[in-house]
Structures are given as C-alpha cells and as structure tokens.
N, C-alpha and C. Protein backbone atom coordinates (compact mmCIF):
# COMPACT_ATOMS: atom_id res chain seq x y z
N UNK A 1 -13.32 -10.32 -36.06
CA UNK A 1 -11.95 -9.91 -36.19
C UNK A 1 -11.79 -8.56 -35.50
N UNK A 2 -10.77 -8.64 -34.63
CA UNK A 2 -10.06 -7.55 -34.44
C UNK A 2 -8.93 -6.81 -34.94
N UNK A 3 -9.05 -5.26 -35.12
CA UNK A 3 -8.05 -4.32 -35.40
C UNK A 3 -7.46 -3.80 -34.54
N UNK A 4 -6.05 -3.94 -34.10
CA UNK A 4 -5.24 -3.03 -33.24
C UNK A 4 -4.33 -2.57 -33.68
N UNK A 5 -3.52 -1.55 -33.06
CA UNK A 5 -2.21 -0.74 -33.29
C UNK A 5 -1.07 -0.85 -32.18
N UNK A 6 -0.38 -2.07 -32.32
CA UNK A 6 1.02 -1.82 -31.73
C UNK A 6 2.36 -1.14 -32.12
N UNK A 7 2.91 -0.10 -31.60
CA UNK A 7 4.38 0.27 -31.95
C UNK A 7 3.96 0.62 -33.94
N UNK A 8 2.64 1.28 -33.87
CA UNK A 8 2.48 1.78 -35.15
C UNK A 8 2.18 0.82 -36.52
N UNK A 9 2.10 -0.18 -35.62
CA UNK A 9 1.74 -1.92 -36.64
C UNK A 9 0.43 -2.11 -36.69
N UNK A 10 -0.52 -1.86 -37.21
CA UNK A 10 -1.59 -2.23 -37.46
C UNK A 10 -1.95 -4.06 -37.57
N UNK A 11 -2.53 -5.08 -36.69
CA UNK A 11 -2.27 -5.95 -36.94
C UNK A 11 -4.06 -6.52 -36.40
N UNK A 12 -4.15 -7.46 -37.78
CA UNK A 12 -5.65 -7.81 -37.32
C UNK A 12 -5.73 -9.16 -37.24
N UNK A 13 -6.67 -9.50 -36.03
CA UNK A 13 -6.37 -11.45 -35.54
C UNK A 13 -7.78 -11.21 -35.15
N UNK A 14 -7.84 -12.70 -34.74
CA UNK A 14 -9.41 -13.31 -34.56
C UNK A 14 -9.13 -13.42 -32.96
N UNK A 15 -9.94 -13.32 -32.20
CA UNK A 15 -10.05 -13.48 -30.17
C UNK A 15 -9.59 -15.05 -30.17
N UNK A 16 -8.62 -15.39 -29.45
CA UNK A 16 -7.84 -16.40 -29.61
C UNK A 16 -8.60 -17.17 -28.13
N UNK A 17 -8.44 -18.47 -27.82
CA UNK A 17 -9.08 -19.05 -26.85
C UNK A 17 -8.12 -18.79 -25.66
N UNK A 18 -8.87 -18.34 -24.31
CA UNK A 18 -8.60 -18.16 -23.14
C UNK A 18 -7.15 -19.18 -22.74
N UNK A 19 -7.07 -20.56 -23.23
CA UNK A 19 -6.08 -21.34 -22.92
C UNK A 19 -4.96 -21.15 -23.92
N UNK A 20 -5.26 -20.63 -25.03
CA UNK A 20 -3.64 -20.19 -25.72
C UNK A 20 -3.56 -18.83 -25.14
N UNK A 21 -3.55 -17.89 -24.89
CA UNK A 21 -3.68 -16.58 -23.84
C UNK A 21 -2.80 -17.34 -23.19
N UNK A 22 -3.13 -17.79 -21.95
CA UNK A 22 -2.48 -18.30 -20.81
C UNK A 22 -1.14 -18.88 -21.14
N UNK A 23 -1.08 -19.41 -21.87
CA UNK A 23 0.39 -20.67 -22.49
C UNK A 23 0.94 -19.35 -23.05
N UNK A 24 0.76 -18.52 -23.63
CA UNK A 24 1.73 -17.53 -24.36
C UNK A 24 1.59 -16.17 -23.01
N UNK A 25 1.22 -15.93 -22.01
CA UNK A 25 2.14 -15.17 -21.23
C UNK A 25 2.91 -16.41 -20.25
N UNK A 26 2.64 -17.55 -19.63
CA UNK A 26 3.33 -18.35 -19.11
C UNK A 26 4.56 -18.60 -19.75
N UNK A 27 4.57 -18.55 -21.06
CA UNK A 27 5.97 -18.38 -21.95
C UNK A 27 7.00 -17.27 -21.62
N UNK A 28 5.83 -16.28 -21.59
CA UNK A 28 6.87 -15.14 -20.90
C UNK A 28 6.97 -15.31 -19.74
N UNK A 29 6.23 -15.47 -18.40
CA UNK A 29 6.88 -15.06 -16.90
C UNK A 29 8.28 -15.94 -17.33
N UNK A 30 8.27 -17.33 -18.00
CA UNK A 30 8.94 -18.58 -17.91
C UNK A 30 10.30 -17.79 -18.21
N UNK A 31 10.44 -17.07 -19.50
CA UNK A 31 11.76 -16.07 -20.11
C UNK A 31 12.47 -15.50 -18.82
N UNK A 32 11.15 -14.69 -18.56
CA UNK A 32 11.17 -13.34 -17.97
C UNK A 32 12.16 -14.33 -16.21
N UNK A 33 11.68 -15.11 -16.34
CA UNK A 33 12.29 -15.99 -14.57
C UNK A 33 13.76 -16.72 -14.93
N UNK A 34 13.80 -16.85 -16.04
CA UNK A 34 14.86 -17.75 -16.51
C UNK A 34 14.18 -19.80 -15.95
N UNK A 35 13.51 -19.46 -15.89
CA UNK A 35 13.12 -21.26 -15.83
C UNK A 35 13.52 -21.80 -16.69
N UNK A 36 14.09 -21.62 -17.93
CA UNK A 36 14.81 -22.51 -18.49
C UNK A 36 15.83 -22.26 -18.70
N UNK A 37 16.80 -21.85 -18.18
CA UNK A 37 17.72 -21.33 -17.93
C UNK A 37 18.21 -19.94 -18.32
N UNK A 38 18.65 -19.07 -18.70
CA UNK A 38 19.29 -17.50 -18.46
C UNK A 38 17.41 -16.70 -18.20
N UNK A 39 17.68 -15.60 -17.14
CA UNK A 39 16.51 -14.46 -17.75
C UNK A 39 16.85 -14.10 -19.43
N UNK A 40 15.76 -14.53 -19.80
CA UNK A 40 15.62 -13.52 -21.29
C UNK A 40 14.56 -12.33 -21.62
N UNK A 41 15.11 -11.40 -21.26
CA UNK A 41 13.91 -10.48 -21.30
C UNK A 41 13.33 -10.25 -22.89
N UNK A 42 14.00 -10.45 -23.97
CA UNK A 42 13.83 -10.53 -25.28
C UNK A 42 12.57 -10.78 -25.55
N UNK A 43 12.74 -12.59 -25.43
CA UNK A 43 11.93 -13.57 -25.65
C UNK A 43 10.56 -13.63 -24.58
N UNK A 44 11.52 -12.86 -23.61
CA UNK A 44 9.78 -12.70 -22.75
C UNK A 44 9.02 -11.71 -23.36
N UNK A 45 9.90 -10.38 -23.59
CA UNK A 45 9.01 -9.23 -24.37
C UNK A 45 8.23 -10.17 -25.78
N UNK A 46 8.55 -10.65 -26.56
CA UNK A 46 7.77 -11.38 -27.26
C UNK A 46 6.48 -12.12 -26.83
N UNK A 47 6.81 -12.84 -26.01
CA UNK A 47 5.85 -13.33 -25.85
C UNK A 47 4.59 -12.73 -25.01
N UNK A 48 4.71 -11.88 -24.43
CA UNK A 48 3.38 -10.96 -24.11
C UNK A 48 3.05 -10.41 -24.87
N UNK A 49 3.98 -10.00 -25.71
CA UNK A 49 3.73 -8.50 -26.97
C UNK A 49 2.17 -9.67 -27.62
N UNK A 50 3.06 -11.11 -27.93
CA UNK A 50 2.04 -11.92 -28.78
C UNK A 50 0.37 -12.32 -27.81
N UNK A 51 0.55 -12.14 -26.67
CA UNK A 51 -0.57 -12.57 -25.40
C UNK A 51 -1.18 -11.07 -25.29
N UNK A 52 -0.52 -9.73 -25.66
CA UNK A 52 -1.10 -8.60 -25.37
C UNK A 52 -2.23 -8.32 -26.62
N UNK A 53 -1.49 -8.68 -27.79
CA UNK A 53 -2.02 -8.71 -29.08
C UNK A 53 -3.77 -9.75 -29.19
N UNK A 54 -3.72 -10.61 -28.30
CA UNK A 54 -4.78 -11.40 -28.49
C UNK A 54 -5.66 -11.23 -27.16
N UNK A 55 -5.15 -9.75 -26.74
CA UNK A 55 -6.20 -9.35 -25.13
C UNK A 55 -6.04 -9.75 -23.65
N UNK A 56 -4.48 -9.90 -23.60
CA UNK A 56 -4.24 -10.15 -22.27
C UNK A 56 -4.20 -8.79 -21.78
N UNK A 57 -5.01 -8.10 -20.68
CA UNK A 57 -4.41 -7.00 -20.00
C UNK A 57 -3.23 -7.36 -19.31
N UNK A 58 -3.09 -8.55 -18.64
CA UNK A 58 -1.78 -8.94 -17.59
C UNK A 58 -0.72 -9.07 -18.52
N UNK A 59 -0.95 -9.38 -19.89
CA UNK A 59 0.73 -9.17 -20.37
C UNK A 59 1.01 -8.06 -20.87
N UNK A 60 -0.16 -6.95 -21.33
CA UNK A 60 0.41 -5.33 -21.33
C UNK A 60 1.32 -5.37 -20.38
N UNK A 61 0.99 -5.47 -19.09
CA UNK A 61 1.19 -4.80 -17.96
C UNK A 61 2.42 -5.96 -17.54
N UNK A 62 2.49 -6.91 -17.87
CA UNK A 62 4.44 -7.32 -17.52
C UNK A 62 5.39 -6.71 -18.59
N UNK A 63 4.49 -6.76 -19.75
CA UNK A 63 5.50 -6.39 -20.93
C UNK A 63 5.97 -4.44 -20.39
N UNK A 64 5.34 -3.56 -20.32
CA UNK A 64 5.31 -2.64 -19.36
C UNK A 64 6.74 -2.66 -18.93
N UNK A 65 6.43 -3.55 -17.94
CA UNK A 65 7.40 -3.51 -16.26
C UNK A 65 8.76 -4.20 -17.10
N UNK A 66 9.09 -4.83 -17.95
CA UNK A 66 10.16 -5.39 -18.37
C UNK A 66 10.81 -4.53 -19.50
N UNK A 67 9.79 -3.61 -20.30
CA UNK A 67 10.38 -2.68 -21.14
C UNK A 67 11.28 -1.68 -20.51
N UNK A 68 11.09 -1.81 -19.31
CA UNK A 68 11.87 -0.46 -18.61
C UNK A 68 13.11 -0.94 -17.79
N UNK A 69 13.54 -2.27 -18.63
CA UNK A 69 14.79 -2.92 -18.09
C UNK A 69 15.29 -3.27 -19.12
N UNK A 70 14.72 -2.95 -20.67
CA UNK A 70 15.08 -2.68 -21.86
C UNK A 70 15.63 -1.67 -22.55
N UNK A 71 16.56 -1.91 -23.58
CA UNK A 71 16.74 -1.46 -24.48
C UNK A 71 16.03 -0.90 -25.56
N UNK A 72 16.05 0.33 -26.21
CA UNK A 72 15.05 0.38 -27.44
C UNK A 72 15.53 -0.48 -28.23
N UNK A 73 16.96 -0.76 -28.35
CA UNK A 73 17.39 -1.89 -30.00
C UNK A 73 16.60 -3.35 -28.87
N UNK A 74 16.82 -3.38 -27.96
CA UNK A 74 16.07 -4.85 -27.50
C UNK A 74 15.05 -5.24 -27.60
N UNK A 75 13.95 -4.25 -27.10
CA UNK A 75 12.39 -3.96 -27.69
C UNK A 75 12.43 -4.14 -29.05
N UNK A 76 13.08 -3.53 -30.27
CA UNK A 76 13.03 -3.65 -31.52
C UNK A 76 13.29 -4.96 -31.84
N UNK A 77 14.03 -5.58 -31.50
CA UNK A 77 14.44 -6.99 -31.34
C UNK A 77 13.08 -8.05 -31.20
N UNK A 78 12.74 -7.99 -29.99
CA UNK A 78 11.34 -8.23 -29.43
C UNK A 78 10.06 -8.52 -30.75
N UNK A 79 10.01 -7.30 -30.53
CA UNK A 79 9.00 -6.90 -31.91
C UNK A 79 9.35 -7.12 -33.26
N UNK A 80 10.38 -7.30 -33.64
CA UNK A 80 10.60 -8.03 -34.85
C UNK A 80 10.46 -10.30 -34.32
N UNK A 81 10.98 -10.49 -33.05
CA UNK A 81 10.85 -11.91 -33.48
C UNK A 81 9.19 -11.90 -33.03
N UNK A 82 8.51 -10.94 -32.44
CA UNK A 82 6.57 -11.26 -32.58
C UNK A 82 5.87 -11.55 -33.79
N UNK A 83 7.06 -10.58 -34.80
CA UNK A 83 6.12 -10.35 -36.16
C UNK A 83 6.82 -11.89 -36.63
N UNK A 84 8.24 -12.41 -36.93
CA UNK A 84 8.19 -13.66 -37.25
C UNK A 84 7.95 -14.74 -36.88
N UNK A 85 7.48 -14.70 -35.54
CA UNK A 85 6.30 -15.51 -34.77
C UNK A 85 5.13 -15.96 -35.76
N UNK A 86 4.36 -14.77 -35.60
CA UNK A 86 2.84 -14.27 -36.21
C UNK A 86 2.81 -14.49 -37.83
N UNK A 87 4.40 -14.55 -38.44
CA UNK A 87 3.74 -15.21 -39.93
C UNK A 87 4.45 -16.51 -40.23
N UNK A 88 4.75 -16.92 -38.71
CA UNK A 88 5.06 -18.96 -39.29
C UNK A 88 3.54 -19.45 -38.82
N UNK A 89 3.62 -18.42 -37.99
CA UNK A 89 2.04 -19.42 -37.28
C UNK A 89 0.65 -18.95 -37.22
C-alpha cells in the first residue's frame, strides 16, 4: 500500500495494474478532446487526478496543463467528483 497527499487529502490505495492506468488517463485525453462530445475539462481533471493517484506521471503532467485553463471552483469540482469516484468503486 501506498500513502500520498493530494490537494491536502491524504489518500491510501494499492499500485493498480498498468492497464487500468491507461483506461483512466485515456478517459481523460477522451474529456479533455471532447470525443464524446463537448471538451470537458472537469471530468478530464478527474480522471487523471484518479490515474495520477495510482502513479501515472503523464496524467500529473496533463492534469497540470489543463488546471491552468481552470477554475479554482472547477478544480474543486474535479476533486470532489475523484473522491465520489474512489468511494463507489
């Protein structure tokens, strides 16, 4: 098990397999492009926040580049639907 600190959240998970990694930032570029229709930067910030959390360096680093086309209430946004992500599933 790992211990980390996001946005002052202490949150501890087990090293998740290389192929859920991948499917949860592909979730985000997917937001982040609008491939399913509108850009959502929201739902993309989520979903790296959740791919950064389980050791993606590449979704630090989009989540990064998209925070700075954010809002702080949007980011807050973000980070609240990660955390109700993280306790359905």
């Amino acid at each position: 098990m790992t211990v980390l600190q996001f946005d002052g959240v202490i949150h501890r998970h087990v090293k998740q397999n290389a192929c859920e990694v991948k499917s949860l930032v592909q979730r985000g570029l997917d937001a982040a492009s609008g491939k399913s229709g509108a850009c959502d930067l929201i739902e993309a910030h989520k979903w790296f926040n959740l791919a950064a959390m389980r050791g993606s360096t590449q979704a630090v680093r989009y989540r990064r580049e998209i925070s700075q086309e954010m809002s702080h209430m949007e980011i807050a946004e973000a980070q609240r639907a990660a955390r109700d992500w993280l306790s359905v599933h």
